[in-house]
Structure formats: structure tokens, C-alpha cells
N, C-alpha and C. Protein backbone atom coordinates (compact mmCIF):
# COMPACT_ATOMS: atom_id res chain seq x y z
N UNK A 1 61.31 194.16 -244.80
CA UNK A 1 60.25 194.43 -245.75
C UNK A 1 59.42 195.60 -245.23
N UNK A 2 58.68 196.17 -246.08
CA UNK A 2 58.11 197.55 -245.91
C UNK A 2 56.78 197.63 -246.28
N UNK A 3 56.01 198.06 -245.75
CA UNK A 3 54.53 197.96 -245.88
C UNK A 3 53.82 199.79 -246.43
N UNK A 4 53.89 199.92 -247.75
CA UNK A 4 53.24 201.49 -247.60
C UNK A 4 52.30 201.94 -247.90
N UNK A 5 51.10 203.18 -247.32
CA UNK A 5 49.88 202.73 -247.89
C UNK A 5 49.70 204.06 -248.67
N UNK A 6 49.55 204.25 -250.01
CA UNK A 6 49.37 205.64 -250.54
C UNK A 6 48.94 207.02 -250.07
N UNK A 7 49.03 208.17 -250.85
CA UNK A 7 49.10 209.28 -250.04
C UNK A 7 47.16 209.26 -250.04
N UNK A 8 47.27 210.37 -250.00
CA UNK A 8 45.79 211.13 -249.67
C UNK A 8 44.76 211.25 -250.60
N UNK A 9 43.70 211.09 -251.01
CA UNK A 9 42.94 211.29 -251.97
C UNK A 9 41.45 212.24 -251.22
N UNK A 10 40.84 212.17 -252.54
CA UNK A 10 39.70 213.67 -252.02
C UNK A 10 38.38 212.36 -251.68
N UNK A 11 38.33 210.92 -252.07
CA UNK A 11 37.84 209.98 -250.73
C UNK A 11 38.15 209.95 -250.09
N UNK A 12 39.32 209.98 -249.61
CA UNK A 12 39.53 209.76 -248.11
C UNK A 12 39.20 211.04 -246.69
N UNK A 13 39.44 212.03 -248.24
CA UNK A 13 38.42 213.52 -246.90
C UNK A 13 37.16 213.22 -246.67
N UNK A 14 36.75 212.82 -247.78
CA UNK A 14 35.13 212.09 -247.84
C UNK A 14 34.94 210.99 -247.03
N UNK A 15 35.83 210.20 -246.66
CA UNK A 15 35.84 209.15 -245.97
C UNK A 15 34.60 208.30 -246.53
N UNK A 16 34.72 208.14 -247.98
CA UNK A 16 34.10 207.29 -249.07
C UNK A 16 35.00 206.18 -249.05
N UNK A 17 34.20 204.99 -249.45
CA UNK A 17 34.76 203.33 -249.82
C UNK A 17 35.45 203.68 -250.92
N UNK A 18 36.34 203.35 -251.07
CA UNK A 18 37.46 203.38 -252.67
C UNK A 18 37.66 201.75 -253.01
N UNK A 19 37.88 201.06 -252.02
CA UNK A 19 37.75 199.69 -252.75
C UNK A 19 38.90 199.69 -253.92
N UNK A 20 38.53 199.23 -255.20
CA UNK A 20 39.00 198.99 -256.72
C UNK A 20 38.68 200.06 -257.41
N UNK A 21 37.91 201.11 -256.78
CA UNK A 21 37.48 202.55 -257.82
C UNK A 21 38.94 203.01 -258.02
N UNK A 22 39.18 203.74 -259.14
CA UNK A 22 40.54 203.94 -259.21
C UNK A 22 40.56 205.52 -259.14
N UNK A 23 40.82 206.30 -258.26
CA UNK A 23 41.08 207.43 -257.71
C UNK A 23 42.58 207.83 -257.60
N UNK A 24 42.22 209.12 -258.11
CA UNK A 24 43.50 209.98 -257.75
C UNK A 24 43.82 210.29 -256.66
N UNK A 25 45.37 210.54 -256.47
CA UNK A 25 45.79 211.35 -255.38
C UNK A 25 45.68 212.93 -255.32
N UNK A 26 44.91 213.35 -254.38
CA UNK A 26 44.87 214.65 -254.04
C UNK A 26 46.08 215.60 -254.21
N UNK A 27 46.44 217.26 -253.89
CA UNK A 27 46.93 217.55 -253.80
C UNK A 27 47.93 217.42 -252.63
N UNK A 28 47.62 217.29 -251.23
CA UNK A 28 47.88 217.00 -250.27
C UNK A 28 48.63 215.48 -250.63
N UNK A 29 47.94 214.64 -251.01
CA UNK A 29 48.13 213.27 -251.22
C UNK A 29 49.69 213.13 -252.03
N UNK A 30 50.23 213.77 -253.33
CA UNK A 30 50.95 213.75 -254.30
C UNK A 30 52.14 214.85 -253.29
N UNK A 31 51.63 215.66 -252.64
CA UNK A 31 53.08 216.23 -251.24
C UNK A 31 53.39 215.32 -250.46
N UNK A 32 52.28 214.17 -249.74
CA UNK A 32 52.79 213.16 -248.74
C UNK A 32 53.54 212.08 -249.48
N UNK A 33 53.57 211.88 -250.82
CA UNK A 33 54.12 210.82 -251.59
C UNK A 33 55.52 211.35 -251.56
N UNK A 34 55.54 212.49 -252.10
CA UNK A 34 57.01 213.40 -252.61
C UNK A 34 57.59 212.78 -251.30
N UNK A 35 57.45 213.57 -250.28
CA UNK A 35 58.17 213.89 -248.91
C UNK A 35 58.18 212.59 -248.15
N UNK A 36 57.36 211.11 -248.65
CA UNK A 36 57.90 210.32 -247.69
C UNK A 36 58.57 209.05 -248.80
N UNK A 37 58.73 209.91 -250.20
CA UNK A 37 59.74 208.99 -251.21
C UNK A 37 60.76 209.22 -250.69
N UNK A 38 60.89 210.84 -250.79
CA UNK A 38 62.61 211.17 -249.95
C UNK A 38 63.38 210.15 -249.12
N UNK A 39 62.38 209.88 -247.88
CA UNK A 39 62.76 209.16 -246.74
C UNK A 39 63.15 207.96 -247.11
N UNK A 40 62.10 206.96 -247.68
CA UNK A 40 62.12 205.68 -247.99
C UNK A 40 63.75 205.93 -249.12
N UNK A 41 63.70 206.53 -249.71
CA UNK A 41 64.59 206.22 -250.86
C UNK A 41 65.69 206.15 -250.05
N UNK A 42 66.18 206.55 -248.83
CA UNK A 42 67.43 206.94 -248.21
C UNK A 42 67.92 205.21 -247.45
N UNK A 43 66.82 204.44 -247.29
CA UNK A 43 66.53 202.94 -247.11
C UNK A 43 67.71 202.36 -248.18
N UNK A 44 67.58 202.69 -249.69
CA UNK A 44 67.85 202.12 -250.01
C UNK A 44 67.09 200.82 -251.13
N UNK A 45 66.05 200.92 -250.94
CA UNK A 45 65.42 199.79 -251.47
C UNK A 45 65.97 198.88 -252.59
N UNK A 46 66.03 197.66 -252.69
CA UNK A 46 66.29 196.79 -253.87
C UNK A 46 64.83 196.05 -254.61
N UNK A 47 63.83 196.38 -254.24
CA UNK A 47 62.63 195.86 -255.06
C UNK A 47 61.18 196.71 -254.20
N UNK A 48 60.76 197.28 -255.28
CA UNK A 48 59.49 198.14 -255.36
C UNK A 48 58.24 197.62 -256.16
N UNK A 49 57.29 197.25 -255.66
CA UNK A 49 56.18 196.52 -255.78
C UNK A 49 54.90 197.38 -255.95
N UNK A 50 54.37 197.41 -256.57
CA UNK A 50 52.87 198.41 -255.81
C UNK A 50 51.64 197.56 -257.05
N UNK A 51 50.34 198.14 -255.95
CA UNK A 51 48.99 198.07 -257.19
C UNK A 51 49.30 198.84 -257.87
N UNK A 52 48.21 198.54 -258.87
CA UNK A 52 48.23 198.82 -260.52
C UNK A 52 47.32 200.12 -260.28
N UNK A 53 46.68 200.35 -259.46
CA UNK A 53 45.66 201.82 -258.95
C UNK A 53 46.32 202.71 -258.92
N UNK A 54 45.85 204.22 -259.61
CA UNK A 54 46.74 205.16 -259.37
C UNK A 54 47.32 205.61 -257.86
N UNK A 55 46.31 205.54 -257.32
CA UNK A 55 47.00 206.43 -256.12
C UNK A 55 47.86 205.57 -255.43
N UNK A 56 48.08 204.25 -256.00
CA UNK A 56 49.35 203.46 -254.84
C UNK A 56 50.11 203.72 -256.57
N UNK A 57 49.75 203.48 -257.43
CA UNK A 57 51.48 203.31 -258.47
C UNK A 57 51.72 204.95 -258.75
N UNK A 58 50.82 205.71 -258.23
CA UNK A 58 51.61 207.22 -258.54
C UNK A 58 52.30 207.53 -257.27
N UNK A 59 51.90 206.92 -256.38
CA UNK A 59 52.61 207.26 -254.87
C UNK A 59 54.49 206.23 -254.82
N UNK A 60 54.17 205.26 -255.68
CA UNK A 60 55.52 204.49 -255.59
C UNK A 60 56.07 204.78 -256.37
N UNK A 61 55.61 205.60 -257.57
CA UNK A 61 56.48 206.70 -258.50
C UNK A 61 57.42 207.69 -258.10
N UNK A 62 56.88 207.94 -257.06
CA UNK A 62 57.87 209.57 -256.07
C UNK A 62 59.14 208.78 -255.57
N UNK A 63 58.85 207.38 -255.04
CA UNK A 63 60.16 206.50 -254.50
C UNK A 63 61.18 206.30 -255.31
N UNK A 64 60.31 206.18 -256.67
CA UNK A 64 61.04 205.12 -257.52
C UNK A 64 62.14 206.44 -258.42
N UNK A 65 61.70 207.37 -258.68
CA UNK A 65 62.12 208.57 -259.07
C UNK A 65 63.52 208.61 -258.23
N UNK A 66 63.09 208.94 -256.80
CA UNK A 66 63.83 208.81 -255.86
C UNK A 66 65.31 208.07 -255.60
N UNK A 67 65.14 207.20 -255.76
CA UNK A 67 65.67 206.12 -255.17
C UNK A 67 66.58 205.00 -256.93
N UNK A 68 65.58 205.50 -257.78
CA UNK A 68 65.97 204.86 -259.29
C UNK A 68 65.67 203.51 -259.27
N UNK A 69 65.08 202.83 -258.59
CA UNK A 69 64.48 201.50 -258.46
C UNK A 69 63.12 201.55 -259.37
N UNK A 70 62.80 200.80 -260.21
CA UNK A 70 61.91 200.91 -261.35
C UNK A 70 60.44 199.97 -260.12
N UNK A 71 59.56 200.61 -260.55
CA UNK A 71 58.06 199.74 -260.06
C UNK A 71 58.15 199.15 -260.64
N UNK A 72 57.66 197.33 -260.00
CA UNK A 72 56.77 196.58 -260.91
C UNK A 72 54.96 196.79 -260.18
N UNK A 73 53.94 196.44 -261.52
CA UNK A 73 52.88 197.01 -260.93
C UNK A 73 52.18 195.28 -261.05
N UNK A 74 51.34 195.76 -259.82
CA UNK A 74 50.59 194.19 -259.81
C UNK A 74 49.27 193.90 -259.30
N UNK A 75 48.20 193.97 -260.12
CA UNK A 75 47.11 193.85 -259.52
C UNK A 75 46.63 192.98 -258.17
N UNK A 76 47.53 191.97 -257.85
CA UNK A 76 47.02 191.29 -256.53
C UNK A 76 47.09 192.64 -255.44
N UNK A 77 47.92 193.49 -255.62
CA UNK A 77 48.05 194.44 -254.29
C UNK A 77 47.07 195.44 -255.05
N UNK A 78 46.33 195.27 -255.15
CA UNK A 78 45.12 195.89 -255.35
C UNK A 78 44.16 196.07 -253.85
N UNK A 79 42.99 197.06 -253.40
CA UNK A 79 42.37 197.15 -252.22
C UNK A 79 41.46 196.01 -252.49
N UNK A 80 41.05 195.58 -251.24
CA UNK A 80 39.62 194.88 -251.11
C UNK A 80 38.35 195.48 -252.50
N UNK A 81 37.94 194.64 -253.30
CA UNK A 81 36.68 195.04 -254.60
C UNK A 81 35.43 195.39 -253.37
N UNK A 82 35.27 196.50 -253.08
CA UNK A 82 33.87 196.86 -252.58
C UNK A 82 32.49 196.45 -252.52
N UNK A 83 32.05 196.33 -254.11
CA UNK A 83 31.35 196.14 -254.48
C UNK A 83 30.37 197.23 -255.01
N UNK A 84 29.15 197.09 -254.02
CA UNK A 84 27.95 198.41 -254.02
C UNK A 84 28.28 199.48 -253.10
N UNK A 85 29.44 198.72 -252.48
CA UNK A 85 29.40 200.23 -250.92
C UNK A 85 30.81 201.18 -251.55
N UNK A 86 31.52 200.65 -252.84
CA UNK A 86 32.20 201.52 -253.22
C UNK A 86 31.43 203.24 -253.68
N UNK A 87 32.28 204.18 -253.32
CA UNK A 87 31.75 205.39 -253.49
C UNK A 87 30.86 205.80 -252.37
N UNK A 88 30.50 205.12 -251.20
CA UNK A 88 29.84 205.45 -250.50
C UNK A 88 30.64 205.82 -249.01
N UNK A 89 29.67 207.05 -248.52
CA UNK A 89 30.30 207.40 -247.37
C UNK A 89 30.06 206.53 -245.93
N UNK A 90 31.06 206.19 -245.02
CA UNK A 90 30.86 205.37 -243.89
C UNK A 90 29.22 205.74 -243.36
N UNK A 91 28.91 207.06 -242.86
CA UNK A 91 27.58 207.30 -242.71
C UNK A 91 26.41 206.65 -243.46
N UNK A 92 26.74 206.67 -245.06
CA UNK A 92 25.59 206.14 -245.78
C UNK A 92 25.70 204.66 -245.83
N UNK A 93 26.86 204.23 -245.62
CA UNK A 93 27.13 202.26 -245.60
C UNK A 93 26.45 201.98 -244.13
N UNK A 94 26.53 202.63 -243.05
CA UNK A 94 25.98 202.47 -241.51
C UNK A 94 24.52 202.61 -242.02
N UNK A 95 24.35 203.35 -242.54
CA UNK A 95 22.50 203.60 -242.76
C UNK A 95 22.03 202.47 -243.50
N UNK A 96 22.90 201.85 -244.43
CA UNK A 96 21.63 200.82 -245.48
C UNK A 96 22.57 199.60 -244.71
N UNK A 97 23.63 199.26 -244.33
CA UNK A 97 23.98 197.90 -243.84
C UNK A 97 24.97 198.13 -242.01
N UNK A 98 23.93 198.52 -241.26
CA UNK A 98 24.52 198.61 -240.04
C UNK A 98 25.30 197.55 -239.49
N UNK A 99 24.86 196.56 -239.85
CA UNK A 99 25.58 195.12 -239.30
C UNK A 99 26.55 194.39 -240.18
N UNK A 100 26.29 194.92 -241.35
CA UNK A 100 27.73 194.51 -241.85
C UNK A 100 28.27 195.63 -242.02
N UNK A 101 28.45 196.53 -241.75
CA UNK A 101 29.46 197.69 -242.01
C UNK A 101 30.47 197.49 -240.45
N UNK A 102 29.71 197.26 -239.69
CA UNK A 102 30.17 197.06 -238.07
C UNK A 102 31.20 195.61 -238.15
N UNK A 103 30.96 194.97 -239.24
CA UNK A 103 31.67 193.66 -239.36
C UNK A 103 32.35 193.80 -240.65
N UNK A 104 32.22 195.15 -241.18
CA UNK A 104 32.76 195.53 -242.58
C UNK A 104 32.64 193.63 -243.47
N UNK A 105 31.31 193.50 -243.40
CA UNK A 105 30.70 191.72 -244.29
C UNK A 105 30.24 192.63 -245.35
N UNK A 106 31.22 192.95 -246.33
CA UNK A 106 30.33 193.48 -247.55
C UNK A 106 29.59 192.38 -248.69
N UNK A 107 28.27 192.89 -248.67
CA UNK A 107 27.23 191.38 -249.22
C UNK A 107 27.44 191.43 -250.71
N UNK A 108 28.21 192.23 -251.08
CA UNK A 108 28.57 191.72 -252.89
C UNK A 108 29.77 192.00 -253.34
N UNK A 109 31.17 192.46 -252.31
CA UNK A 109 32.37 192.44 -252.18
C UNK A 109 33.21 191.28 -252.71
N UNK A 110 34.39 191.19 -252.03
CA UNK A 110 35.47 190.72 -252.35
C UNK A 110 35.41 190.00 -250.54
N UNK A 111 35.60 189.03 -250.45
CA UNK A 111 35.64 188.30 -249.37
C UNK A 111 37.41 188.81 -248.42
N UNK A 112 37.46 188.96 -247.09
CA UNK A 112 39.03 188.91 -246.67
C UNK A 112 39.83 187.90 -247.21
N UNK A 113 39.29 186.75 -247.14
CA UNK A 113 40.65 185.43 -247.16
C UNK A 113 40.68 185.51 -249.02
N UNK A 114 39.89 186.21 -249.67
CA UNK A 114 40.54 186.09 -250.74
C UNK A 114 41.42 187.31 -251.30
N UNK A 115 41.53 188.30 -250.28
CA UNK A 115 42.16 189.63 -250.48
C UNK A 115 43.57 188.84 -249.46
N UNK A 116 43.37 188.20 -248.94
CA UNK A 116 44.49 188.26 -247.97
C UNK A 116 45.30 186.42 -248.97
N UNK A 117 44.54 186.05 -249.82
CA UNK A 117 45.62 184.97 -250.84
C UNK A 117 46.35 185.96 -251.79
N UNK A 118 45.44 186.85 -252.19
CA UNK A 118 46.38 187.54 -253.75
C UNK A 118 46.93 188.38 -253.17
N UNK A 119 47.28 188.98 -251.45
CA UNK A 119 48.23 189.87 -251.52
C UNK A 119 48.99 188.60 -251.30
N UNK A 120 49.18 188.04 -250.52
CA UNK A 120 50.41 187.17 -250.09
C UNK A 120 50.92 186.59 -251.15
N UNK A 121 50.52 186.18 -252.20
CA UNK A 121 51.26 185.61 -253.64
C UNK A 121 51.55 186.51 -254.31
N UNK A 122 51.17 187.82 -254.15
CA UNK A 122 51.80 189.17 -255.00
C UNK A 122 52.91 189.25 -254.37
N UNK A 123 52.99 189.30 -252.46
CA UNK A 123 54.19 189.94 -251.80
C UNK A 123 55.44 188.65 -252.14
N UNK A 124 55.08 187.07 -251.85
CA UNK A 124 55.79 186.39 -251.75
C UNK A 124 56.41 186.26 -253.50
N UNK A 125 55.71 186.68 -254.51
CA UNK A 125 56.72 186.91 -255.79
C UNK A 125 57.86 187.60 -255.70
N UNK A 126 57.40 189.21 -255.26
CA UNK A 126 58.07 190.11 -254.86
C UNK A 126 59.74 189.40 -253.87
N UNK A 127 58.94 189.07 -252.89
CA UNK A 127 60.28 188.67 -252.02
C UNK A 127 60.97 187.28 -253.10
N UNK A 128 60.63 186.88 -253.56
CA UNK A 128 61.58 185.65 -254.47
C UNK A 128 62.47 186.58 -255.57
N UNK A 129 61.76 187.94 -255.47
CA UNK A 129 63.04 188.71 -256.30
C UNK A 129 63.57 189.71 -255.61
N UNK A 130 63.73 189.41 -254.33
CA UNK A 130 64.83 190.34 -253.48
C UNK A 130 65.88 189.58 -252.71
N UNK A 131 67.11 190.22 -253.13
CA UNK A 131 68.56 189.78 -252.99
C UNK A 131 68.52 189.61 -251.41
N UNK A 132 69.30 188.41 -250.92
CA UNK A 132 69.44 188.29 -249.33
C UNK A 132 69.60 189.44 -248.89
N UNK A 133 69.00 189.67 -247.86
CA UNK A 133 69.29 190.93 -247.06
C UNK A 133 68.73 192.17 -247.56
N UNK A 134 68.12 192.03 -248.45
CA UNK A 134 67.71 193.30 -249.48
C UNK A 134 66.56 193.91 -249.19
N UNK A 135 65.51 194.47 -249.24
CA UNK A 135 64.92 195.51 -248.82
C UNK A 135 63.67 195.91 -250.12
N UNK A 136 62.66 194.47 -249.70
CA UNK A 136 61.41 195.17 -250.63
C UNK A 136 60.13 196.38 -250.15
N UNK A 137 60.11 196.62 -250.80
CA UNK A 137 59.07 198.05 -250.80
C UNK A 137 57.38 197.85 -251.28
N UNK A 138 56.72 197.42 -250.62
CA UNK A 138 54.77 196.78 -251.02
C UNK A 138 54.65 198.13 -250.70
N UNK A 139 53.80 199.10 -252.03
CA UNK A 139 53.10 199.57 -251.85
C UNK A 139 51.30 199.46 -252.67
N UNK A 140 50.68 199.99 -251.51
CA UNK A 140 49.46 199.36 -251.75
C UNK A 140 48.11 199.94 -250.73
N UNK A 141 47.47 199.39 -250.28
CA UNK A 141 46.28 199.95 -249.55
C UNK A 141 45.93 199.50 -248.64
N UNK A 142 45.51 200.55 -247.50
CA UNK A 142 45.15 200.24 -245.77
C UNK A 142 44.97 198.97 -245.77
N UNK A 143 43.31 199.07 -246.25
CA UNK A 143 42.39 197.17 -245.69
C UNK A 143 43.59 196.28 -246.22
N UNK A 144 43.84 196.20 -247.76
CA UNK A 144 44.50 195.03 -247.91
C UNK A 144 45.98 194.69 -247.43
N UNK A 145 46.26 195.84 -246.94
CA UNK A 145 47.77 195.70 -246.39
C UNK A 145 47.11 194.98 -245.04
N UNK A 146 46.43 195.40 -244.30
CA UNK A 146 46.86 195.18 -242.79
C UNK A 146 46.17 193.59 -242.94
N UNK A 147 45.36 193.05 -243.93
CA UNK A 147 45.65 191.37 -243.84
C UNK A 147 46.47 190.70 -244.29
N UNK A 148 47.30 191.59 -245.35
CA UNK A 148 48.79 190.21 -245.65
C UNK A 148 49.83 190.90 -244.62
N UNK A 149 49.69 191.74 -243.86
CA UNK A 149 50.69 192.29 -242.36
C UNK A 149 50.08 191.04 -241.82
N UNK A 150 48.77 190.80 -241.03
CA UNK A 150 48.63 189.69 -240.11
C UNK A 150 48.75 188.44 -240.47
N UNK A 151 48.90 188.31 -242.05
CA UNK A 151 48.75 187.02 -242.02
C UNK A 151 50.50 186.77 -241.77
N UNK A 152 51.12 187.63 -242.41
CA UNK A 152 52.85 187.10 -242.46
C UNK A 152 53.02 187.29 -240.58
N UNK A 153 52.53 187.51 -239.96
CA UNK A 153 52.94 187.61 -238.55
C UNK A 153 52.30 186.26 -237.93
N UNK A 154 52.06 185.56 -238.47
CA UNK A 154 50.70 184.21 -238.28
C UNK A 154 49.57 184.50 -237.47
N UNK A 155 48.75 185.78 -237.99
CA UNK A 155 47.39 186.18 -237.65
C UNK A 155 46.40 185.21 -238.08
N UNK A 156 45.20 184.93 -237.52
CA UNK A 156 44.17 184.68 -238.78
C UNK A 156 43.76 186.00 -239.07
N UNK A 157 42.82 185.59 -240.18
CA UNK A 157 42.61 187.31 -240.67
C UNK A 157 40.85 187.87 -239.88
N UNK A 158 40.66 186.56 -239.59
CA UNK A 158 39.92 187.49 -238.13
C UNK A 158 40.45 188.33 -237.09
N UNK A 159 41.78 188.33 -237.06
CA UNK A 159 42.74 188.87 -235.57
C UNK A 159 43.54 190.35 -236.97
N UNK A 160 43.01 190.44 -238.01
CA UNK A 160 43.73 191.74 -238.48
C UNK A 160 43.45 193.19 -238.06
N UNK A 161 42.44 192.99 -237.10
CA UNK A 161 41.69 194.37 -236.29
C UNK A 161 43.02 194.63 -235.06
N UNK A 162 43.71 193.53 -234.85
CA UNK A 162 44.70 194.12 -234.03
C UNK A 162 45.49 194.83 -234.17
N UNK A 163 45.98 195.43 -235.44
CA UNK A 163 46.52 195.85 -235.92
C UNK A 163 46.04 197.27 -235.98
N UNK A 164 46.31 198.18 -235.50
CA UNK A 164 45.56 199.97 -235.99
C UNK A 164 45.79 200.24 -237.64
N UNK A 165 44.39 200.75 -237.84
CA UNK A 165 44.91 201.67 -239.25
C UNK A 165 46.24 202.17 -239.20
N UNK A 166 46.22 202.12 -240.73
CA UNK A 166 47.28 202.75 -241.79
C UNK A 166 47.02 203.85 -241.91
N UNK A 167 47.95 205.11 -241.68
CA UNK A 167 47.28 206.43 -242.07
C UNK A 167 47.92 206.59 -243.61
N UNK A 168 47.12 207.60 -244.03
CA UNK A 168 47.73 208.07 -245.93
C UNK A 168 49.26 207.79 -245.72
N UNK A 169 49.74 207.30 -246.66
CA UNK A 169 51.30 207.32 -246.56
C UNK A 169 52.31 207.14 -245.41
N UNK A 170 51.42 206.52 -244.67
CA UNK A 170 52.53 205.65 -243.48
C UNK A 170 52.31 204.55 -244.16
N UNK A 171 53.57 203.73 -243.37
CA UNK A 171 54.40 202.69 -243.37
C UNK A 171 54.56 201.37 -242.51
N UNK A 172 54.37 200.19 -242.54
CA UNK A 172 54.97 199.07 -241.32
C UNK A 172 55.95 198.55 -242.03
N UNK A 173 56.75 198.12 -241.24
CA UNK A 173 57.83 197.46 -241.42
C UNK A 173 57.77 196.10 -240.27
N UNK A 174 58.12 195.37 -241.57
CA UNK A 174 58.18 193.56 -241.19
C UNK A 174 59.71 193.17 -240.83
N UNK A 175 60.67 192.58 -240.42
CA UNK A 175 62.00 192.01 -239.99
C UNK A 175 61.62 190.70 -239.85
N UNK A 176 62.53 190.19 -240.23
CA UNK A 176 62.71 188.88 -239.56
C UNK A 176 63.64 188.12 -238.33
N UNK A 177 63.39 187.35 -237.78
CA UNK A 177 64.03 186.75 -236.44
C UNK A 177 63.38 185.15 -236.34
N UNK A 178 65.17 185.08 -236.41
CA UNK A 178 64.48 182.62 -236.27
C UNK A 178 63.70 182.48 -237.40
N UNK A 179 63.72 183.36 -238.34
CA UNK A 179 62.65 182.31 -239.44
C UNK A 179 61.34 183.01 -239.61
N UNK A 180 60.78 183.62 -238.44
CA UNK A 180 59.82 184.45 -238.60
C UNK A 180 59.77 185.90 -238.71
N UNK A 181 59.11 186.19 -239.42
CA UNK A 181 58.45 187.76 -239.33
C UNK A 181 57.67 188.15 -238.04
N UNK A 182 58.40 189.80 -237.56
CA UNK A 182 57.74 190.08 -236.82
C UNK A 182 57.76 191.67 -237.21
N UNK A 183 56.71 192.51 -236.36
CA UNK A 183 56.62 193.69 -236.92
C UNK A 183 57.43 194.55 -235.99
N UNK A 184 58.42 195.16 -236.64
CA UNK A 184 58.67 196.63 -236.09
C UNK A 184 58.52 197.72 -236.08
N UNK A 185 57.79 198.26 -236.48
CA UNK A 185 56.88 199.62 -237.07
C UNK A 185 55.77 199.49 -237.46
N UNK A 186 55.02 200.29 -236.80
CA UNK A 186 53.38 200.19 -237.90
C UNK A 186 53.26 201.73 -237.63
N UNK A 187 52.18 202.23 -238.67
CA UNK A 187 52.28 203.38 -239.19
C UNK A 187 53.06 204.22 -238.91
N UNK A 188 53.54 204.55 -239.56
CA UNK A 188 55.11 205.18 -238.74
C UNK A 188 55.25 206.28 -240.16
N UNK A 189 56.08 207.20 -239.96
CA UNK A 189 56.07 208.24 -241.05
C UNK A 189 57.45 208.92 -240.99
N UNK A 190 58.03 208.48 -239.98
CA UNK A 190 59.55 208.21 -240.11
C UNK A 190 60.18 207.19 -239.80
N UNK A 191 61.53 207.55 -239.87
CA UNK A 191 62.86 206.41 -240.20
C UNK A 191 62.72 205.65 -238.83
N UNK A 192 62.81 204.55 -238.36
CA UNK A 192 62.86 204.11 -237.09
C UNK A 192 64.23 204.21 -236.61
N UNK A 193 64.54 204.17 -235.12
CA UNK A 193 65.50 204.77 -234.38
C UNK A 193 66.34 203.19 -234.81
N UNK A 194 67.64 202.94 -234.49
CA UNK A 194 68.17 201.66 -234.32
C UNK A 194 67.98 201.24 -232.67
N UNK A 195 67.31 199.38 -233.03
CA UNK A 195 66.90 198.61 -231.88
C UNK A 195 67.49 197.79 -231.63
N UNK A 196 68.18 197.26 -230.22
CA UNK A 196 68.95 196.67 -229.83
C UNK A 196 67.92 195.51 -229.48
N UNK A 197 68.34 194.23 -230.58
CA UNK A 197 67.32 193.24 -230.43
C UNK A 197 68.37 192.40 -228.94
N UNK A 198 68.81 192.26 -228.66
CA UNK A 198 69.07 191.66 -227.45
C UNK A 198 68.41 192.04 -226.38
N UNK A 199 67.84 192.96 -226.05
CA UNK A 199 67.34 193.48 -224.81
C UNK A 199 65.84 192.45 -224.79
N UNK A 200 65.52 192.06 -226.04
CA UNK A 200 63.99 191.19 -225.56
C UNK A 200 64.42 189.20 -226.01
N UNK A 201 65.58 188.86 -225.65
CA UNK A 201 66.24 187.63 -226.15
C UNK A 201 65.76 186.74 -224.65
């Protein structure tokens, strides 16, 4: 399974809250989509997933083009709802809520454990429609990716800080072993090398 987080937008130069605001992809943003559909499409994919937000369903458009695998679009993989700190720059969220910005506790948001139920029932649909062995494609957004990443690794979603940001249009990749998910890639922006899982048995 594949974890991807859309290309670039002119918030994210801003390093503004986007939350549920529905923003375009930049120019920059709509080149990192093109050039890392290429890649992904060469995967192979059998099921392509993304939010219903432009900049993740125009970014899984370049794949899907790619690759001829049709999107389905789904609001659970939608970002964390902001609230009031949407549109606002990290500087100006540190100035009016220092202590919850430091704990990212947004006081009229979207709570984690309820961003981290509707991705996991968006992703686990998704995987009930991918063929054994097959190869789904979540695309979607930083915050809310990296809590249904920890939770499928059996994080709590207090422990999703272990995880480093997602940059624009990188990628993690999930595998499985014995039953569980574990991660083999996190942000990554190319193909991973082949790993000889015996060496850690």
C-alpha cells in the first residue's frame, strides 16, 4: 500500500493552515504531480483512492492518466477541518494560540482520533477492493496521512509525531509481514531499491 501526499500549493509557500480549505495546486505543485505520476504509474497500481480536495484529486489525476486506473474520490481522506486557524500562517497561529499550536490542540477543529477513524474506514474500503497482492494508491494529505500511517503500524495517535513530515508529493509505503503492516518508505520520492527481507528474520 502507498501513502501520497499532494503536490505543492501557494499555502504551503505561505506555510498557511489548509485544513478542508480547498486550494489549488501551484505551478510547481501540478510539475511534482506530473513527474511523480510517471513513477508511481510504473508500480502498476490496481486501486487509486484520493480526497475529494483539489489538490489531492488533481494530483491523483496525473497517476490515473498515467497508469489508466480511474480515481475513486472520498471525503474521509480529506485533511484534518482546521477550523479558525485555517488560512492562517504558523507565525500568526504561534501568536494567538502558543500552546496549542505547540500541541497543534486546535480549540474549534476537527479532533485527531476523529481524523484518524474516517481515514482508516476510507483506507480499509479501499483495501476490501484491492485484488490479493494488488497495490492500492491513498492519496491525500500530510496531517491526515501520517495518523492512519501510525495507526495501521499500531501507533496511538499520540506516537504519530514519530513519524517525520510528508513533503509535497512524497510517498510512504506500508507492506505487510505475519499479518502486520510495517513501513518501508516514508517520504520517499523515488522507487525503493529491492529489500532482502531475510537479513532482519
Amino acid at each position: 500500500m502507498l501513502f501520497w501526499r499532494h503536490g505543492r500549493t501557494a499555502w504551503n509557500v505561505e506555510r498557511r493552515f489548509q485544513g478542508q480549505t480547498d486550494i489549488e495546486l501551484d505551478e510547481v505543485g501540478h510539475a511534482q504531480a506530473e513527474r511523480a505520476g510517471r513513477v508511481l504509474a510504473s508500480l502498476n497500481p490496481d486501486v487509486v483512492v484520493a480526497s475529494d480536495l483539489r489538490r489531492a484529486a488533481d494530483t491523483a489525476g496525473y497517476l490515473s492518466r498515467a497508469c489508466g486506473v480511474p480515481v475513486d474520490h472520498d471525503e474521509g481522506l480529506r485533511e484534518r477541518h482546521g477550523g479558525s486557524w485555517e488560512g492562517l500562517t504558523g507565525n500568526e497561529l504561534f501568536a494567538r494560540w502558543p500552546t496549542g499550536y505547540a500541541m497543534m490542540d486546535i480549540p474549534d477543529g476537527e479532533t485527531i482520533a476523529a481524523v484518524g477513524d474516517r481515514m482508516t474506514e476510507a483506507v480499509d474500503k479501499a483495501l476490501a477492493r484491492t485484488p490479493a497482492g494488488g497495490l492500492l494508491v491513498v492519496v491525500s494529505h500530510g496531517a491526515a496521512l501520517r495518523v492512519v500511517i501510525a495507526r495501521m503500524l499500531g501507533l496511538a495517535d499520540e506516537q504519530r509525531e514519530v513519524l517525520g513530515p510528508l513533503s509535497n508529493c512524497c510517498w510512504s509505503v506500508l507492506g505487510t509481514r505475519r499479518d502486520h503492516w510495517r513501513l518501508m518508505e516514508h517520504n520517499a520520492a523515488s522507487l525503493p531499491e529491492p529489500v532482502v527481507l531475510s537479513d532482519d528474520t
